[in-house]
PDB file of N, CA and C in Angstrom:
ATOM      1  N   UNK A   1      24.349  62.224  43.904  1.00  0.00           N
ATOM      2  CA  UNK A   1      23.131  61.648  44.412  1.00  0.00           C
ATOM      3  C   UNK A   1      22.462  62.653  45.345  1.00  0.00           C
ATOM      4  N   UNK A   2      21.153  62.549  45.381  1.00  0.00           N
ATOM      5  CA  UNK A   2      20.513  63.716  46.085  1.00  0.00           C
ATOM      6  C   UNK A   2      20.914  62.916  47.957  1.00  0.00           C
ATOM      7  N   UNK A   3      21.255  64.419  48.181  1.00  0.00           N
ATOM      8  CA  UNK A   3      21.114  64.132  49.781  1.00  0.00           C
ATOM      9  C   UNK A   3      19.881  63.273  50.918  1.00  0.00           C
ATOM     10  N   UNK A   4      19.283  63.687  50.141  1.00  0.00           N
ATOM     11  CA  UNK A   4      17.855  62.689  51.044  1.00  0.00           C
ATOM     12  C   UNK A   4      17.679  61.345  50.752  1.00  0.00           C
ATOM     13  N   UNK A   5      18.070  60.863  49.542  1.00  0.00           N
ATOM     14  CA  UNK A   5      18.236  60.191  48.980  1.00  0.00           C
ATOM     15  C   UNK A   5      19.187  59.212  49.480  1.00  0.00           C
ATOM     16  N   UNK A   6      20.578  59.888  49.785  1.00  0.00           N
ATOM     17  CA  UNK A   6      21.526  59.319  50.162  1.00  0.00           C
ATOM     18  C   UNK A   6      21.364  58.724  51.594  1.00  0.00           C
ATOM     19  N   UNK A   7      20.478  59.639  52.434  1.00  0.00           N
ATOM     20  CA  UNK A   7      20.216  59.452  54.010  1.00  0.00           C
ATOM     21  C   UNK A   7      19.351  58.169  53.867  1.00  0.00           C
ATOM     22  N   UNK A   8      18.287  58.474  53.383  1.00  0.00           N
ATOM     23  CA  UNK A   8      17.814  56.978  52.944  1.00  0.00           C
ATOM     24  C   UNK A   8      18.255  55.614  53.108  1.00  0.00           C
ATOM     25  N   UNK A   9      19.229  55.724  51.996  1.00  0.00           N
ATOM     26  CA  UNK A   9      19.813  54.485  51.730  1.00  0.00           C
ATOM     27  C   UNK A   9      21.018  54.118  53.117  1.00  0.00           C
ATOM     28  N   UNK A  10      21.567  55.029  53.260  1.00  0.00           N
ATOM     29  CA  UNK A  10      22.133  54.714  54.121  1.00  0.00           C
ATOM     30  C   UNK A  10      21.758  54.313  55.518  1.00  0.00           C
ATOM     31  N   UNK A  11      20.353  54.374  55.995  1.00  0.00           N
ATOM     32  CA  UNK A  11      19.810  54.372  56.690  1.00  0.00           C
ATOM     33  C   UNK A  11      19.247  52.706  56.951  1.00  0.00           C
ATOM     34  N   UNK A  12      18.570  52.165  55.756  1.00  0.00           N
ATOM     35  CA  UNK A  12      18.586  50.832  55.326  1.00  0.00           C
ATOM     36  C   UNK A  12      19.499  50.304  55.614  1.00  0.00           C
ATOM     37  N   UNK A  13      20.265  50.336  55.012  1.00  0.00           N
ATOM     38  CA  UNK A  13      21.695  49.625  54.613  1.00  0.00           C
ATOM     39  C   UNK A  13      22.085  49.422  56.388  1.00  0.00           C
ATOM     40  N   UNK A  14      22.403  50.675  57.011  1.00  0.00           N
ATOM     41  CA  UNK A  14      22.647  50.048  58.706  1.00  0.00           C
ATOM     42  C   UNK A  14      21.357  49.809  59.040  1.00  0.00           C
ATOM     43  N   UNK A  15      20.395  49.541  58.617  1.00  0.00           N
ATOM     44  CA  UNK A  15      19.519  48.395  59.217  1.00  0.00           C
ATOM     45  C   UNK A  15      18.949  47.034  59.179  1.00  0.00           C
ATOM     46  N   UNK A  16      19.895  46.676  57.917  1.00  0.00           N
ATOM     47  CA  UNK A  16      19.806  45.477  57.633  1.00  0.00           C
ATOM     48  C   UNK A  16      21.087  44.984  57.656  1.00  0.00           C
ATOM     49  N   UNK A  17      22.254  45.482  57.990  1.00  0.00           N
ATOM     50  CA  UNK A  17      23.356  45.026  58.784  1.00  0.00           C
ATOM     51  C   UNK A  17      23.154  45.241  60.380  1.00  0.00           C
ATOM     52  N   UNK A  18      22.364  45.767  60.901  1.00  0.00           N
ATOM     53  CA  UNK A  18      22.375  45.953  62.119  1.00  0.00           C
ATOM     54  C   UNK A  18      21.150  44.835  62.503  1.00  0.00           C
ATOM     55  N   UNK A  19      20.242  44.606  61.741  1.00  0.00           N
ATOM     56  CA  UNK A  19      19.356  43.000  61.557  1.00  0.00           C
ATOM     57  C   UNK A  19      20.059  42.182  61.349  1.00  0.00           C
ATOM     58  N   UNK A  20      20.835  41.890  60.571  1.00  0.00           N
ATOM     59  CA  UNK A  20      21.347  40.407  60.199  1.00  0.00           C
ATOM     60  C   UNK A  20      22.501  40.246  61.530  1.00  0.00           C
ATOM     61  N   UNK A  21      22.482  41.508  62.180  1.00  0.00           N
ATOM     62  CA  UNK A  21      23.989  40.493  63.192  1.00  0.00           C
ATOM     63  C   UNK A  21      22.954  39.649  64.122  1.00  0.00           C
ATOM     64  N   UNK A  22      21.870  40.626  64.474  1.00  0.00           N
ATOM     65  CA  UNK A  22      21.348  39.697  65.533  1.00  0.00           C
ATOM     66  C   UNK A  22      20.547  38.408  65.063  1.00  0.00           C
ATOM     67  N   UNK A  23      20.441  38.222  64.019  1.00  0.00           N
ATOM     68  CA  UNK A  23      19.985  36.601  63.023  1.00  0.00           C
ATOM     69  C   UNK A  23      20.905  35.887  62.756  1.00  0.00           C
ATOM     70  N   UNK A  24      22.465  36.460  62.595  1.00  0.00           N
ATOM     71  CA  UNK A  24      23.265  35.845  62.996  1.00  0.00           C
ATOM     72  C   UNK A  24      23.979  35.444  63.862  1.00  0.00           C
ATOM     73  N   UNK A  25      23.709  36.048  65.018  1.00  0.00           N
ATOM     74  CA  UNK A  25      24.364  35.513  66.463  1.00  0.00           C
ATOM     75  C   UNK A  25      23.522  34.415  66.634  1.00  0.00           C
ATOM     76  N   UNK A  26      21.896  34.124  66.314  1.00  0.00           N
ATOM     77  CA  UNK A  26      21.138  33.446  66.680  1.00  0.00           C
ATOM     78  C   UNK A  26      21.222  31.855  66.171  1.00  0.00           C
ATOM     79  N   UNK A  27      21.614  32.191  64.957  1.00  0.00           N
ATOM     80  CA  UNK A  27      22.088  31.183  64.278  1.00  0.00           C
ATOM     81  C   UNK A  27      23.578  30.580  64.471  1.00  0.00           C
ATOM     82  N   UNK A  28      24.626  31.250  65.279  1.00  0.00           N
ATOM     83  CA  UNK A  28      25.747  30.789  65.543  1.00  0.00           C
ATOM     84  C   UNK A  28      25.362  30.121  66.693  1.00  0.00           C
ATOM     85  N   UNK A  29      25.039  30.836  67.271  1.00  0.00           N
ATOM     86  CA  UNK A  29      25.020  29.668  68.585  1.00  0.00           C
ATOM     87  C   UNK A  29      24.056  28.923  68.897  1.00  0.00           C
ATOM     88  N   UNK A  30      23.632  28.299  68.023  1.00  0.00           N
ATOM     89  CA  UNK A  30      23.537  26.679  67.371  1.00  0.00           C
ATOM     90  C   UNK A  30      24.305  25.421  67.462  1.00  0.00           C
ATOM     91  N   UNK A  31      25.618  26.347  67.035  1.00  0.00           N
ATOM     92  CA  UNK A  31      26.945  25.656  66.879  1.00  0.00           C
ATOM     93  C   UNK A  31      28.125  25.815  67.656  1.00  0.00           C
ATOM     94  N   UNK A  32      28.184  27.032  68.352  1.00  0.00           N
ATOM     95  CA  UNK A  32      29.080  27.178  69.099  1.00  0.00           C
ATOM     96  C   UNK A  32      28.424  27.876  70.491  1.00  0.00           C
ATOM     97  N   UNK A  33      29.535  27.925  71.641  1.00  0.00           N
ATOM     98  CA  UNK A  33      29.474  28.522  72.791  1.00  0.00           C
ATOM     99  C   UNK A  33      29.044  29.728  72.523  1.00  0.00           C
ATOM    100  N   UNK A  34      28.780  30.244  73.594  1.00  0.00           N
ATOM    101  CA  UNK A  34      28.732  32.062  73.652  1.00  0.00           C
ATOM    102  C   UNK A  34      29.631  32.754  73.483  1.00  0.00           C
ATOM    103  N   UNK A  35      30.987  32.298  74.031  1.00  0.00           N
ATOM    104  CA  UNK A  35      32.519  32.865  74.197  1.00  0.00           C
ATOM    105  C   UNK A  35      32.677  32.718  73.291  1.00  0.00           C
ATOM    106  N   UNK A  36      32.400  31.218  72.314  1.00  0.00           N
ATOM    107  CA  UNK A  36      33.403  31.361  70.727  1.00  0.00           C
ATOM    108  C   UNK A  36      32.501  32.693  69.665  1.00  0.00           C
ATOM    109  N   UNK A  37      31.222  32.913  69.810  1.00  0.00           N
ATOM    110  CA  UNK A  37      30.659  33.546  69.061  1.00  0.00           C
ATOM    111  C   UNK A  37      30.886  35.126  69.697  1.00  0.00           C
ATOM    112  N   UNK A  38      31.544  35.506  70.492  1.00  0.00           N
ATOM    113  CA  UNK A  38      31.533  36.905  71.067  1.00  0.00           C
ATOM    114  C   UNK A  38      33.367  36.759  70.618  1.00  0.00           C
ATOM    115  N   UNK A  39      33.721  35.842  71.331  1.00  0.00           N
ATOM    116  CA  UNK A  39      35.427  35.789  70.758  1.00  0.00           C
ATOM    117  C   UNK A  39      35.452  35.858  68.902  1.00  0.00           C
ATOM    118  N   UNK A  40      34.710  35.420  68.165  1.00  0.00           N
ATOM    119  CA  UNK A  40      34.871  35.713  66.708  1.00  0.00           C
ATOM    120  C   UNK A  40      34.401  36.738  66.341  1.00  0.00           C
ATOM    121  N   UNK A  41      33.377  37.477  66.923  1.00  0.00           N
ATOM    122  CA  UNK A  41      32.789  39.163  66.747  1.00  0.00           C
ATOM    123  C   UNK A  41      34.144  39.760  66.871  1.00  0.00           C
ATOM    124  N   UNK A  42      34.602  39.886  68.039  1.00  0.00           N
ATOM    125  CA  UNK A  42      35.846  40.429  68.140  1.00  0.00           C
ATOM    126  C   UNK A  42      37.116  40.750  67.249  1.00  0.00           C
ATOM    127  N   UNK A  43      36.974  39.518  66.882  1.00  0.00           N
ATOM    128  CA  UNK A  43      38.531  38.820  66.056  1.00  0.00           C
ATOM    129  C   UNK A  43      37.539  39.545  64.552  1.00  0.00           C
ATOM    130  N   UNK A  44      36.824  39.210  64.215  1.00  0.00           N
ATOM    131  CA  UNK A  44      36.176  39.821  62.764  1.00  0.00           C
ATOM    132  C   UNK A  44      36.648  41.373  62.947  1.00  0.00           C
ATOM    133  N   UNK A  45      35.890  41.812  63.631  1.00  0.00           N
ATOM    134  CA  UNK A  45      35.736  43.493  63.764  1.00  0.00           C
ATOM    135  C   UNK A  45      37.417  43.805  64.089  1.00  0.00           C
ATOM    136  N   UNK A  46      38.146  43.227  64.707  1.00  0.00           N
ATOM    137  CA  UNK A  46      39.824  43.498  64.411  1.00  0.00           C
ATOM    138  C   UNK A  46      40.203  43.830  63.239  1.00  0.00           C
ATOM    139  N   UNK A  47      39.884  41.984  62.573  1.00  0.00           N
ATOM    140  CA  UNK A  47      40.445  41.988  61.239  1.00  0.00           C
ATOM    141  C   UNK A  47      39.655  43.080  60.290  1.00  0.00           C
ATOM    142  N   UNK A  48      38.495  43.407  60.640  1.00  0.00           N
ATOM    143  CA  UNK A  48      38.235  44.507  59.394  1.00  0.00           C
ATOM    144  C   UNK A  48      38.572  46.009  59.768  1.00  0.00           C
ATOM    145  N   UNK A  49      38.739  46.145  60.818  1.00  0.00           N
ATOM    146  CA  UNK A  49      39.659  47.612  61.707  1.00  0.00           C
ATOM    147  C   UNK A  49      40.734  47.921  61.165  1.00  0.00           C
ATOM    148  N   UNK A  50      41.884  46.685  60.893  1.00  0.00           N
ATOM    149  CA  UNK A  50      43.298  46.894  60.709  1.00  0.00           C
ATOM    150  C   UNK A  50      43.821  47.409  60.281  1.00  0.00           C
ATOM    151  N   UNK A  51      42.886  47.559  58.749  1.00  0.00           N
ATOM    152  CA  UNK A  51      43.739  48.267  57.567  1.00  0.00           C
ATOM    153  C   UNK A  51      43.810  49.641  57.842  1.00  0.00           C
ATOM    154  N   UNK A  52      42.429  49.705  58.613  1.00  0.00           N
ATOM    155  CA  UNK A  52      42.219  51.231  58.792  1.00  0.00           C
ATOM    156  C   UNK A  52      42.942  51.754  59.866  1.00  0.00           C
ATOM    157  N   UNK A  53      43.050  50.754  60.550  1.00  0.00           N
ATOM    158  CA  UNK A  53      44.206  51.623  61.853  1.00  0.00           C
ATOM    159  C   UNK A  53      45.532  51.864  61.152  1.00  0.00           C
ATOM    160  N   UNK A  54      45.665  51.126  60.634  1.00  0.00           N
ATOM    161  CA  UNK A  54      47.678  50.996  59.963  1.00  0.00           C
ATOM    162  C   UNK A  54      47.278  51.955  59.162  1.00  0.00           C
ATOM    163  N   UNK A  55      46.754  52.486  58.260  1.00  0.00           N
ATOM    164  CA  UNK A  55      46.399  53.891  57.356  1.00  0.00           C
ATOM    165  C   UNK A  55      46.392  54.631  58.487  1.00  0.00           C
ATOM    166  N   UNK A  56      45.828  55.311  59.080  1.00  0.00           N
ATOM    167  CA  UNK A  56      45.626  56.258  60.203  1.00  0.00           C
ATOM    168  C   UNK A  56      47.223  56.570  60.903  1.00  0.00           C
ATOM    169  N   UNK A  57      47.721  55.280  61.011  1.00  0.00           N
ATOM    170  CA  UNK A  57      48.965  55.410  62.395  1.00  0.00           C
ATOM    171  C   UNK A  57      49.505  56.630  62.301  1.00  0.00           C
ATOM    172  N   UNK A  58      50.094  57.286  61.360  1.00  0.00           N
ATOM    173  CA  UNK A  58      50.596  58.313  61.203  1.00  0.00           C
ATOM    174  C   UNK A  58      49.622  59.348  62.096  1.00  0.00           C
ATOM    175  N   UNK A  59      48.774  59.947  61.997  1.00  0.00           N
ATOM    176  CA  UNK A  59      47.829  60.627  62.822  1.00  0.00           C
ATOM    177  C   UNK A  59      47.606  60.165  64.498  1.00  0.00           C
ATOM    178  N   UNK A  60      48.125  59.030  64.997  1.00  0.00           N
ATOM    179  CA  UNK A  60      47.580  58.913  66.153  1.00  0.00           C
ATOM    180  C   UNK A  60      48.829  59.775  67.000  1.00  0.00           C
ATOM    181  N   UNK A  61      48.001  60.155  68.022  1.00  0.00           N
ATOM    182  CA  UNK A  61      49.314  61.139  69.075  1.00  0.00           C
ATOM    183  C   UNK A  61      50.049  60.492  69.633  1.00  0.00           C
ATOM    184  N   UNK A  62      51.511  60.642  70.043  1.00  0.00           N
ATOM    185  CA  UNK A  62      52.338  59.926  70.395  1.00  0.00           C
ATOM    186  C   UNK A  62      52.508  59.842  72.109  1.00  0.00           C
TER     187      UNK A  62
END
C-alpha cells in the first residue's frame, strides 16, 4: 500500500476511535456513575493489554 495512503487511513481510523470514546463515555453515563465508567475504561484497556504484555514478558528487564 502506498505510504501516504497508509498515513491517511491510519489517521481516520484514530479519529474515529478517538471520537467514538468520547460519544461513548457520554452515553455511558446515562447509566452508570463516573467511577463505574472510568473503572470499566480501565478494566477494558487491561483486558486488551494482556495478551500483549504476556507476549512481551520475556523482554521486560528484570
Amino acid at each position: 500500500m502506498n505510504t501516504d495512503r497508509e498515513k491517511w487511513i491510519l489517521l481516520i481510523l484514530l479519529s474515529v476511535i478517538w471520537g467514538s470514546s468520547f460519544i461513548l463515555i457520554k452515553k455511558s453515563l446515562e447509566h452508570f456513575s463516573p467511577y463505574q465508567v472510568g473503572a470499566l475504561r480501565v478494566l477494558i484497556a487491561g483486558i486488551i493489554l494482556m495478551p500483549i504484555a504476556i507476549s512481551k514478558y520475556k523482554l521486560f528487564p528484570k
